[in-house]
PDB file of N, CA and C in Angstrom:
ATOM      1  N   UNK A   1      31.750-157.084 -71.946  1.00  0.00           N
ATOM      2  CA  UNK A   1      30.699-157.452 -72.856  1.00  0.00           C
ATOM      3  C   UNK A   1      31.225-157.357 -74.283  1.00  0.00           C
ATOM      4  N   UNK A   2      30.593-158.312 -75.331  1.00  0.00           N
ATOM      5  CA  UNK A   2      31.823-158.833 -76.874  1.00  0.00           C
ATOM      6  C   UNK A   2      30.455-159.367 -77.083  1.00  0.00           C
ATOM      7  N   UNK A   3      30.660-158.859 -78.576  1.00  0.00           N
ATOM      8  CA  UNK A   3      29.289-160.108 -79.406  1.00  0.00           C
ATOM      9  C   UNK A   3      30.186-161.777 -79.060  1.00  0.00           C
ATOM     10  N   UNK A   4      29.395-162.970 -79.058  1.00  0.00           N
ATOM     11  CA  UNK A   4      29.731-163.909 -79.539  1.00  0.00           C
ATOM     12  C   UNK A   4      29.137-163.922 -80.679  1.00  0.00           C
ATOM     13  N   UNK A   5      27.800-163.767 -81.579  1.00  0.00           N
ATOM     14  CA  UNK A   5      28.436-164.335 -82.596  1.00  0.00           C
ATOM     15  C   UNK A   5      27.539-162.970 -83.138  1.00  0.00           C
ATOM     16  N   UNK A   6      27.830-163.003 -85.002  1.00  0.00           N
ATOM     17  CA  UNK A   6      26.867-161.852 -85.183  1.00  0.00           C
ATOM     18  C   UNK A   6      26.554-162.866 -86.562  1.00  0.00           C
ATOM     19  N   UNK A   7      25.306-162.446 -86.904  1.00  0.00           N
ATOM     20  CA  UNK A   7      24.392-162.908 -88.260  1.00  0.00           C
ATOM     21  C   UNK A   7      23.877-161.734 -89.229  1.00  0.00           C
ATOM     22  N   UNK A   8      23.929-161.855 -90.731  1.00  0.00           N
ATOM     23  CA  UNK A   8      23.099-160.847 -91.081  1.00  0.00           C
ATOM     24  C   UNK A   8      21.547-161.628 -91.704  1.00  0.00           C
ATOM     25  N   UNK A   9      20.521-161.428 -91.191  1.00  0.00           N
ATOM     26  CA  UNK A   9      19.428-162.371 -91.656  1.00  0.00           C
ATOM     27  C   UNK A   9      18.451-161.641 -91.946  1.00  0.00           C
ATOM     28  N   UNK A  10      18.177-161.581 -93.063  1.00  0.00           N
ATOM     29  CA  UNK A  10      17.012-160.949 -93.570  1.00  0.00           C
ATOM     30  C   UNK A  10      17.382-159.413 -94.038  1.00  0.00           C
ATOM     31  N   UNK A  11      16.736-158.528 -93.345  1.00  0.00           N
ATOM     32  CA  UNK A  11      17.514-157.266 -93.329  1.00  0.00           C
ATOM     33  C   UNK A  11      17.644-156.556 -91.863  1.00  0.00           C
ATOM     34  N   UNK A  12      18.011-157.588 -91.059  1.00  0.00           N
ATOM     35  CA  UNK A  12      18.321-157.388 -89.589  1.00  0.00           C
ATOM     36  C   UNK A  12      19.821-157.712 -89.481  1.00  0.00           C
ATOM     37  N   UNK A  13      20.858-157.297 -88.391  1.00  0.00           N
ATOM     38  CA  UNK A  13      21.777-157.524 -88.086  1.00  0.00           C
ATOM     39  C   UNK A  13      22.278-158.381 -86.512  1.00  0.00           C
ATOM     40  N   UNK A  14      21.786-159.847 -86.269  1.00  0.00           N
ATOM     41  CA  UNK A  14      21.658-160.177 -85.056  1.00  0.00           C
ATOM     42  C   UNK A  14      22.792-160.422 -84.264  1.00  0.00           C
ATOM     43  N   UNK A  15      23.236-160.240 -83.335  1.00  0.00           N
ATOM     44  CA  UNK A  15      24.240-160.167 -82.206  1.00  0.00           C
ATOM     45  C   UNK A  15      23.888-160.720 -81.041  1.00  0.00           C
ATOM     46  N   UNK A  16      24.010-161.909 -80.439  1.00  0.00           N
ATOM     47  CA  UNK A  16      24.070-162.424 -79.306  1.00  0.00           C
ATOM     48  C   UNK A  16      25.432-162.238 -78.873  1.00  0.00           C
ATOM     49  N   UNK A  17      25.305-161.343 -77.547  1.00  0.00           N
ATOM     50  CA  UNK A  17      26.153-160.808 -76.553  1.00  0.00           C
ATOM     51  C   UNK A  17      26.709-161.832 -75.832  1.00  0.00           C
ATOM     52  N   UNK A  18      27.768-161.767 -74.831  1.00  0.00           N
ATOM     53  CA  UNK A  18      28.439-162.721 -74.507  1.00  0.00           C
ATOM     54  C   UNK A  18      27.676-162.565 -72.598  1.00  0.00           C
ATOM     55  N   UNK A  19      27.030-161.471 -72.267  1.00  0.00           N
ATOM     56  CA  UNK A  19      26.353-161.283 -71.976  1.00  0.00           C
ATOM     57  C   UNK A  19      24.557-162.477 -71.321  1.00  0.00           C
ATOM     58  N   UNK A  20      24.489-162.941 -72.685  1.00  0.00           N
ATOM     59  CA  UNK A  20      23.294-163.671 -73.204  1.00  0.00           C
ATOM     60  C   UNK A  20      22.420-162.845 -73.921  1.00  0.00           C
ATOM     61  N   UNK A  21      22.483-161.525 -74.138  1.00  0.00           N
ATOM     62  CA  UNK A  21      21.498-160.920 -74.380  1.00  0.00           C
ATOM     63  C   UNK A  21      21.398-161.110 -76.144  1.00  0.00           C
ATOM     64  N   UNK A  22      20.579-160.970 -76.918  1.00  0.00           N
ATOM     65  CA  UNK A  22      20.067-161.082 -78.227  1.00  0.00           C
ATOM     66  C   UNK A  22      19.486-159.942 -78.722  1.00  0.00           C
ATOM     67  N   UNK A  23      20.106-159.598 -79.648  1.00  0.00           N
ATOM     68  CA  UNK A  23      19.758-157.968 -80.314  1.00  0.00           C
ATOM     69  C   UNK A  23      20.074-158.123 -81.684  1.00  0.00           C
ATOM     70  N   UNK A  24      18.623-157.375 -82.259  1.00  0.00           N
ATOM     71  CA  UNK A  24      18.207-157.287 -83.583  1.00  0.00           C
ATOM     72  C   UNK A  24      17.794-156.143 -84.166  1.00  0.00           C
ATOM     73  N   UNK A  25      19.083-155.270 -85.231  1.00  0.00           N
ATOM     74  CA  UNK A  25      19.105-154.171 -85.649  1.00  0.00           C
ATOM     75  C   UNK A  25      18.826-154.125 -87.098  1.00  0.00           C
ATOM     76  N   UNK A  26      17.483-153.542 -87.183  1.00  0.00           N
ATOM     77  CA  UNK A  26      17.450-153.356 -88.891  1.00  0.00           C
ATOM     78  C   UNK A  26      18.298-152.277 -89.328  1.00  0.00           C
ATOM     79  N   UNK A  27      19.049-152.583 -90.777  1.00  0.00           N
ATOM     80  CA  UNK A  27      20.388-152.944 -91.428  1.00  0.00           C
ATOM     81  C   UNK A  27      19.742-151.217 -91.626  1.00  0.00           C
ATOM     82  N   UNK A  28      18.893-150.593 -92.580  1.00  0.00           N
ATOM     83  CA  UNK A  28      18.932-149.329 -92.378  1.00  0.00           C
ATOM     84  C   UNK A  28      19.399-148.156 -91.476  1.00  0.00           C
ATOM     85  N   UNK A  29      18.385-148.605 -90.159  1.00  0.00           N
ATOM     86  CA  UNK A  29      18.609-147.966 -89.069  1.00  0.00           C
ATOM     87  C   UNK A  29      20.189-147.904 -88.381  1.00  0.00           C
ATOM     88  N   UNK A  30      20.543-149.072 -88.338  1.00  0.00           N
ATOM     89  CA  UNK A  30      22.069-149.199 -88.154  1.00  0.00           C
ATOM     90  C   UNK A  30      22.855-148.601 -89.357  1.00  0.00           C
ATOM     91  N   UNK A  31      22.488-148.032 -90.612  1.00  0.00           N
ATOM     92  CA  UNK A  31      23.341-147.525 -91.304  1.00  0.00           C
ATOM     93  C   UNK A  31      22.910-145.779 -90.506  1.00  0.00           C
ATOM     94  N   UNK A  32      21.515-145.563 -90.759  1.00  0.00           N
ATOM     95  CA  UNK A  32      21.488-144.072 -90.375  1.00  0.00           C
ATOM     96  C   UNK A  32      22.108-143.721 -88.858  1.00  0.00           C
ATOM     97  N   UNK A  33      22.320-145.017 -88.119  1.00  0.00           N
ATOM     98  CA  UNK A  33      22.815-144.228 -86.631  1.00  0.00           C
ATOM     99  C   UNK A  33      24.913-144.317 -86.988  1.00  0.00           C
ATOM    100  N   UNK A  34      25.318-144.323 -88.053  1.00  0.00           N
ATOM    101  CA  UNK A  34      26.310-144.444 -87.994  1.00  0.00           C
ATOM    102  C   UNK A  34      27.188-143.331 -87.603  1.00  0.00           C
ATOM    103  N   UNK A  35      27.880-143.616 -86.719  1.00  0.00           N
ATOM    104  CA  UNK A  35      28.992-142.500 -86.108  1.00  0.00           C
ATOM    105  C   UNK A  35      29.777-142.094 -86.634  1.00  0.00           C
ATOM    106  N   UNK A  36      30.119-142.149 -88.217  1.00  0.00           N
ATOM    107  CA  UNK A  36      31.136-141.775 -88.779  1.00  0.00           C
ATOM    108  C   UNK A  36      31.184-140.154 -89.278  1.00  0.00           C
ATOM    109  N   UNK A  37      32.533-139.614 -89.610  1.00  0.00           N
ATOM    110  CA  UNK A  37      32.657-138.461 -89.725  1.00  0.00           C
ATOM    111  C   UNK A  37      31.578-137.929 -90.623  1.00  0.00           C
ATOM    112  N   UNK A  38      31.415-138.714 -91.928  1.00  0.00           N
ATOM    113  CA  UNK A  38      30.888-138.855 -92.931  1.00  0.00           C
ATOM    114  C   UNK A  38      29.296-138.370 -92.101  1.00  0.00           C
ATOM    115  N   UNK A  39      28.557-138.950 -91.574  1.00  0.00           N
ATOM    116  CA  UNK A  39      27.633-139.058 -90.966  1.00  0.00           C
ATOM    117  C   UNK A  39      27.009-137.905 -90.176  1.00  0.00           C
ATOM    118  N   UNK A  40      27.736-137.818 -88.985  1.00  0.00           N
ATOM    119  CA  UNK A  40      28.023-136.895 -87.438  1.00  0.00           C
ATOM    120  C   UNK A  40      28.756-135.658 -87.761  1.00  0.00           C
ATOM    121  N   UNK A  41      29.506-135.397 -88.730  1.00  0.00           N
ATOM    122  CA  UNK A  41      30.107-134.152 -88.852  1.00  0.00           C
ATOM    123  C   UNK A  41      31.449-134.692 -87.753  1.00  0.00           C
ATOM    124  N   UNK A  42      32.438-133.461 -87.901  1.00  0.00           N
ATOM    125  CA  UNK A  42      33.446-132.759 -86.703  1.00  0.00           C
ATOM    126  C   UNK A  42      33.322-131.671 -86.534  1.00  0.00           C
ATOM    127  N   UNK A  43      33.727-131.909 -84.634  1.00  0.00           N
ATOM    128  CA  UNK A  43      33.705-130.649 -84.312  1.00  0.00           C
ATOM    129  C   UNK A  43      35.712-130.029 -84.342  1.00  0.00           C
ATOM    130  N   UNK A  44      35.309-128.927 -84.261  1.00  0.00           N
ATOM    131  CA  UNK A  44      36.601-128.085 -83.559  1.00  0.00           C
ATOM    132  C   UNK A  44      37.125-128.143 -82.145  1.00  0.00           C
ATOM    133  N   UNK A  45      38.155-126.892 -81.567  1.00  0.00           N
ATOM    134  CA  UNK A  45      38.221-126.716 -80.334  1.00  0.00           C
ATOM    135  C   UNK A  45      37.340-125.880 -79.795  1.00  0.00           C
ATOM    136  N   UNK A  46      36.639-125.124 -80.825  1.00  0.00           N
ATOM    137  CA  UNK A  46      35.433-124.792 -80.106  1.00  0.00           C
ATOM    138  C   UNK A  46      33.844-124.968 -80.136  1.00  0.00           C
ATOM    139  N   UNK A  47      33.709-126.282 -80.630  1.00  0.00           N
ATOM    140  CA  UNK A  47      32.541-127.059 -80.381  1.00  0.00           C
ATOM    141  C   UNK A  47      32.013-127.208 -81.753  1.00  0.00           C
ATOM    142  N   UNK A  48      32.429-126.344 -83.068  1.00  0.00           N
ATOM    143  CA  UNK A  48      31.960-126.106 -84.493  1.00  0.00           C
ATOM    144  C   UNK A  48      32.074-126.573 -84.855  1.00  0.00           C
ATOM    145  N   UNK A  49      30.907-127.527 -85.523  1.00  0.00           N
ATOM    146  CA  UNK A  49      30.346-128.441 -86.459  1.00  0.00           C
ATOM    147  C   UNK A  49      30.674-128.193 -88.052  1.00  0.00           C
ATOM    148  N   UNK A  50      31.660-128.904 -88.526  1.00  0.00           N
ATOM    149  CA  UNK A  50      31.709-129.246 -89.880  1.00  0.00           C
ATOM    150  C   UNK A  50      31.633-130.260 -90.499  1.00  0.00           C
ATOM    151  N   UNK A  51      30.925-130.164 -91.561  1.00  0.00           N
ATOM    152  CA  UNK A  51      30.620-131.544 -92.549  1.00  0.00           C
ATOM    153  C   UNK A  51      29.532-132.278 -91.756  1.00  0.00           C
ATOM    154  N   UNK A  52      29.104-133.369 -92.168  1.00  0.00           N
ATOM    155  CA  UNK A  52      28.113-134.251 -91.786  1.00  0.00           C
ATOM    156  C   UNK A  52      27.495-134.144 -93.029  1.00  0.00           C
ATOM    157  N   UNK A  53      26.292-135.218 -92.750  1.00  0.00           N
ATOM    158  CA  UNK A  53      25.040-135.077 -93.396  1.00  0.00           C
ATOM    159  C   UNK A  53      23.808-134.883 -93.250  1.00  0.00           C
ATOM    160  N   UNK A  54      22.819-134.427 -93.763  1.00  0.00           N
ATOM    161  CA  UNK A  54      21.553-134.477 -92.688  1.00  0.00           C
ATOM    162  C   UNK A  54      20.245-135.609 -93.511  1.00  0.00           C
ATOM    163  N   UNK A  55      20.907-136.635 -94.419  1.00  0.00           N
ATOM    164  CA  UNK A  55      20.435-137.758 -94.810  1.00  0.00           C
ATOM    165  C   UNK A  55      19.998-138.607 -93.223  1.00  0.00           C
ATOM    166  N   UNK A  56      18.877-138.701 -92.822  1.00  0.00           N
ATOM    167  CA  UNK A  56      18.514-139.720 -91.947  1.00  0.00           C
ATOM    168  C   UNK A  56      17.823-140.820 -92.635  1.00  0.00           C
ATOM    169  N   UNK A  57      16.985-141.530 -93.439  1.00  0.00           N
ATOM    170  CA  UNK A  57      16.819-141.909 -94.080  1.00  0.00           C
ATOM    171  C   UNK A  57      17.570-143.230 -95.477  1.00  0.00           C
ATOM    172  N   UNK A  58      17.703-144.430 -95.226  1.00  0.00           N
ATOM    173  CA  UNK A  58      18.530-144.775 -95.890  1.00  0.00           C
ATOM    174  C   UNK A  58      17.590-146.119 -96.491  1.00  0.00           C
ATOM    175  N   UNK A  59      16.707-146.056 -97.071  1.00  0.00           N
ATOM    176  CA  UNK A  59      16.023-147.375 -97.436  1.00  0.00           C
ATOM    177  C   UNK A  59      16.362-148.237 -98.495  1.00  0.00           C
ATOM    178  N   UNK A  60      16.448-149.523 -98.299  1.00  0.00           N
ATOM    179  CA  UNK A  60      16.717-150.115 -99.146  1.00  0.00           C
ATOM    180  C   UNK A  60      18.343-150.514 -98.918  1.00  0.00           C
ATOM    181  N   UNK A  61      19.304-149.945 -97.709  1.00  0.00           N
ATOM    182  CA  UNK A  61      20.487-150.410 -97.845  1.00  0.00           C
ATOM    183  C   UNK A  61      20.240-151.495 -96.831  1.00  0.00           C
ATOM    184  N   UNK A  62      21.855-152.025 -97.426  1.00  0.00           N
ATOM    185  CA  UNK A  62      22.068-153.915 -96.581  1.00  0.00           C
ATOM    186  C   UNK A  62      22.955-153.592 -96.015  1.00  0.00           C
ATOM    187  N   UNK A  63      23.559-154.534 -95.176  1.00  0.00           N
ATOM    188  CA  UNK A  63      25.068-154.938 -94.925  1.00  0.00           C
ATOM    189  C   UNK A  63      25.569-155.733 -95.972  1.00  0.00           C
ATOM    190  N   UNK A  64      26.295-155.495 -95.940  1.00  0.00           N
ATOM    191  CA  UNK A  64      27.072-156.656 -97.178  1.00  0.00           C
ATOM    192  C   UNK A  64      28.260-157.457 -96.182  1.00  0.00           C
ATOM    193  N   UNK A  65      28.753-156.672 -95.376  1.00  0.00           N
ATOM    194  CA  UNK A  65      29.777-157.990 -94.650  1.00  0.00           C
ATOM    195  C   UNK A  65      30.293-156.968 -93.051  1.00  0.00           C
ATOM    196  N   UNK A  66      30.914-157.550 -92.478  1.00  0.00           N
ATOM    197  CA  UNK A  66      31.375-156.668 -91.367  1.00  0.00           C
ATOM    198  C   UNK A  66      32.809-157.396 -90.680  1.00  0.00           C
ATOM    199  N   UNK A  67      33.359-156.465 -89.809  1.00  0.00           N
ATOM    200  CA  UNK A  67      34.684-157.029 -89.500  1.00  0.00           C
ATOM    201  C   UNK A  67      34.717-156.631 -88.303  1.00  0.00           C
ATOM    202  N   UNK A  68      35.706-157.213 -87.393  1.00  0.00           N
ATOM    203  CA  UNK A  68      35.699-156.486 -85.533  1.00  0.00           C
ATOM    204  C   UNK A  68      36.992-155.918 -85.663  1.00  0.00           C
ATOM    205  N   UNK A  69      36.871-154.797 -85.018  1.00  0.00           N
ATOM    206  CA  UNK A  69      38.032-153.930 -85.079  1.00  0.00           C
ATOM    207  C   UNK A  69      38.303-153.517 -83.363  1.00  0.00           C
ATOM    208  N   UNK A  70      39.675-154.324 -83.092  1.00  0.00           N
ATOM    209  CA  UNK A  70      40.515-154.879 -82.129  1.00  0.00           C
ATOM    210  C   UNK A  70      39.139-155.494 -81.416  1.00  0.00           C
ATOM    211  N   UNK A  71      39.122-154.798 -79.481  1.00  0.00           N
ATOM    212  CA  UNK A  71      38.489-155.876 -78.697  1.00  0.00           C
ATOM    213  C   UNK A  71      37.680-154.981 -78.158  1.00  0.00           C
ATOM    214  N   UNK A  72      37.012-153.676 -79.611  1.00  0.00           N
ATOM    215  CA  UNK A  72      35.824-152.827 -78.796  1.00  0.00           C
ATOM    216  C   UNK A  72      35.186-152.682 -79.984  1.00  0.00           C
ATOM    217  N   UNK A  73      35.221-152.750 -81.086  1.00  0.00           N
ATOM    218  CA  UNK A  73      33.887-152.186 -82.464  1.00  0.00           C
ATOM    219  C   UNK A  73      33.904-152.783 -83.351  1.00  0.00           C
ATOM    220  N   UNK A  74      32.821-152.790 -84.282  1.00  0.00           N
ATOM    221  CA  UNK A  74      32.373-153.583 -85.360  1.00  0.00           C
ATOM    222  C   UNK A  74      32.251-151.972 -86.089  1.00  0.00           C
ATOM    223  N   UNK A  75      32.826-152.706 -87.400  1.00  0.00           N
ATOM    224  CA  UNK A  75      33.070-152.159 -89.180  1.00  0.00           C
ATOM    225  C   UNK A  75      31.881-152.622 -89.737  1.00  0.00           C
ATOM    226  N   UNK A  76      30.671-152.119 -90.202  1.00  0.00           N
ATOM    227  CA  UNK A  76      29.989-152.462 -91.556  1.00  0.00           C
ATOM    228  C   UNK A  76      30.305-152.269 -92.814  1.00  0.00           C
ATOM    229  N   UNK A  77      30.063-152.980 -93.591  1.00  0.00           N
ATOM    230  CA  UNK A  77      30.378-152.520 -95.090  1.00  0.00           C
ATOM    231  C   UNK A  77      28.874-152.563 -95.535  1.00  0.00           C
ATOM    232  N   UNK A  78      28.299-151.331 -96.256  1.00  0.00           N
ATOM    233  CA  UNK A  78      26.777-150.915 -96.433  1.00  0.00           C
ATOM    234  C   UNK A  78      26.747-151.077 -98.208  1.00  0.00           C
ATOM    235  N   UNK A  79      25.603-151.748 -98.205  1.00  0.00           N
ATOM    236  CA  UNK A  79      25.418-151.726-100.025  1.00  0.00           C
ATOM    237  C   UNK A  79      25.612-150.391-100.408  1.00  0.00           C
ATOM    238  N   UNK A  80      25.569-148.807 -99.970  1.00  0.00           N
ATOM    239  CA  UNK A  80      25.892-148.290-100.426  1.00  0.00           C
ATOM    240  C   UNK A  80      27.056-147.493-100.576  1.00  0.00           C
ATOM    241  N   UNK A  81      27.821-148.430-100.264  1.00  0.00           N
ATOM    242  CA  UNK A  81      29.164-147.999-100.063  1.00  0.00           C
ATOM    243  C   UNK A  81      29.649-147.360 -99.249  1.00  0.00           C
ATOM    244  N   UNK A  82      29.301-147.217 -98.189  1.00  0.00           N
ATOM    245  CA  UNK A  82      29.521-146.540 -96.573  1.00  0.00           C
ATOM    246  C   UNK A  82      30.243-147.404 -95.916  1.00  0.00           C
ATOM    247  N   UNK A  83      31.409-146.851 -95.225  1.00  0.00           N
ATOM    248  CA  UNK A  83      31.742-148.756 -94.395  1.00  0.00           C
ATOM    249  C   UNK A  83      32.784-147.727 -93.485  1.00  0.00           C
ATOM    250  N   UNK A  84      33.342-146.475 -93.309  1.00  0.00           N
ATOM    251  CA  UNK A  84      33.904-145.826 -92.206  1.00  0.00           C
ATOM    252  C   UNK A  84      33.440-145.748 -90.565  1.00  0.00           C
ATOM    253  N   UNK A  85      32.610-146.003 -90.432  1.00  0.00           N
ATOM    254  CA  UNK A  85      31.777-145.863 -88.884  1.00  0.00           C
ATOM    255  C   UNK A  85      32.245-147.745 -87.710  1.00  0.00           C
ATOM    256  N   UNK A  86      32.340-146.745 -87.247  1.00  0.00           N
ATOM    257  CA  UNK A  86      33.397-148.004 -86.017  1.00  0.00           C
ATOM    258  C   UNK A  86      32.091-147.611 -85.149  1.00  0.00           C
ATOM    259  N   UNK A  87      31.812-148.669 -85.418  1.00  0.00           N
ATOM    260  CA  UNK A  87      30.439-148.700 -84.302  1.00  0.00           C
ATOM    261  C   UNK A  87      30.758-149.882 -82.930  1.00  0.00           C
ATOM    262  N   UNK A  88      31.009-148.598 -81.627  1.00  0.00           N
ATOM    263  CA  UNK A  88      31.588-149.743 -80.479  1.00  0.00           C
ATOM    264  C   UNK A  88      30.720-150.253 -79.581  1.00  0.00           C
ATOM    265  N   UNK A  89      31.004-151.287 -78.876  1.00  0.00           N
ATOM    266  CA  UNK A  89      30.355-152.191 -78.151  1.00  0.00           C
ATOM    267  C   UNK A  89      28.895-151.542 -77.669  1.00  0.00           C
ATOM    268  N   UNK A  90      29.477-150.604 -76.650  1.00  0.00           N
ATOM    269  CA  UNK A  90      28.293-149.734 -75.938  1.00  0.00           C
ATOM    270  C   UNK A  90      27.231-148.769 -76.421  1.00  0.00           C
ATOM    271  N   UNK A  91      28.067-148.458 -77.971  1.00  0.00           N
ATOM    272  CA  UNK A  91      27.131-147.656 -78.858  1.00  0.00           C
ATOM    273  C   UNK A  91      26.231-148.602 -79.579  1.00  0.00           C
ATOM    274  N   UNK A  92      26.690-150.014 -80.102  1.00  0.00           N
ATOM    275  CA  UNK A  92      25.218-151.112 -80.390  1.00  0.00           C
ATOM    276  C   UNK A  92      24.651-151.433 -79.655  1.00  0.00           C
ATOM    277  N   UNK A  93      25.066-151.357 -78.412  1.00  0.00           N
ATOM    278  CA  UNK A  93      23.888-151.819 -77.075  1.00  0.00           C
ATOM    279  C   UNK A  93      23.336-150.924 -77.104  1.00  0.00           C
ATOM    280  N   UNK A  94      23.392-149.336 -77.004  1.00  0.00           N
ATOM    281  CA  UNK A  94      22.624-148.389 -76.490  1.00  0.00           C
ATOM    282  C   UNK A  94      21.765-148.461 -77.531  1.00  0.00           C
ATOM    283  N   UNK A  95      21.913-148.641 -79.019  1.00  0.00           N
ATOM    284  CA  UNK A  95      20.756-148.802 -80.214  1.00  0.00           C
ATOM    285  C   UNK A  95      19.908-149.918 -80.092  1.00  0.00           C
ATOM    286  N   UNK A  96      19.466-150.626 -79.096  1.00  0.00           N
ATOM    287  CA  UNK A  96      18.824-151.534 -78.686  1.00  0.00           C
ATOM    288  C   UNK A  96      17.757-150.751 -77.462  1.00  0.00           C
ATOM    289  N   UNK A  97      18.334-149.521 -77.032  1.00  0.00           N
ATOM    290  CA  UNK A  97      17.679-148.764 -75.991  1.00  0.00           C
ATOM    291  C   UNK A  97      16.216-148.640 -76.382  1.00  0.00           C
ATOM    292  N   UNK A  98      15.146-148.590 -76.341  1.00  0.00           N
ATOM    293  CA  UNK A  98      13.667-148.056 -76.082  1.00  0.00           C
ATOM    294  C   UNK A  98      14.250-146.552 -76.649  1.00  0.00           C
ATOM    295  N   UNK A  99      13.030-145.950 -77.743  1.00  0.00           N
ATOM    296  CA  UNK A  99      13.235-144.536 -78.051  1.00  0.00           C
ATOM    297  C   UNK A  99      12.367-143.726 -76.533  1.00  0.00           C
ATOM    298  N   UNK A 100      13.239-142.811 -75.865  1.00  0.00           N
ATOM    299  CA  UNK A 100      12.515-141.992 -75.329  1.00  0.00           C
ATOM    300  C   UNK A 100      11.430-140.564 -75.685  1.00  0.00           C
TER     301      UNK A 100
END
């Protein structure tokens, strides 16, 4: 599974899957689920959490452009200057999941 194509329209980020499937991520939300260190923190070898942020909240940011990085994740570049988070295939599908 590979986007075929991706759009940024409006303040959504659309991705039709190769799949067929069609998925539409507002550009916020896809900045606050970002996986980057910056974001998520690191852990250690023993499970200890350093750094992160606890900003969930990001209104008002865009995408400004994005890039595929090799033949598993997409790069955003965020109006606010965020653009480290390698967001991969299975982690934008799962942000399409129903909140439990």
């Amino acid at each position: 599974m590979s986007p075929n194509r991706i759009e940024l329209i409006g303040n959504e980020v659309a991705i039709l899957w190769s799949d067929g499937h069609e998925q539409f991520i507002v550009m916020e939300k896809l900045r606050a689920a970002s996986p980057s260190a910056e974001n998520t923190g690191e852990r250690d070898l023993l499970g200890r959490q350093y750094g992160g942020s606890t900003q969930k909240n990001f209104p008002s940011v865009t995408v400004r452009d994005w890039r595929m990085i090799g033949g598993y994740a997409i790069q955003f570049d965020f109006s606010d200057g965020h653009n480290t988070g390698l967001y991969t295939f299975d982690y934008l599908r799962m942000l399409d999941a129903p909140a439990s």
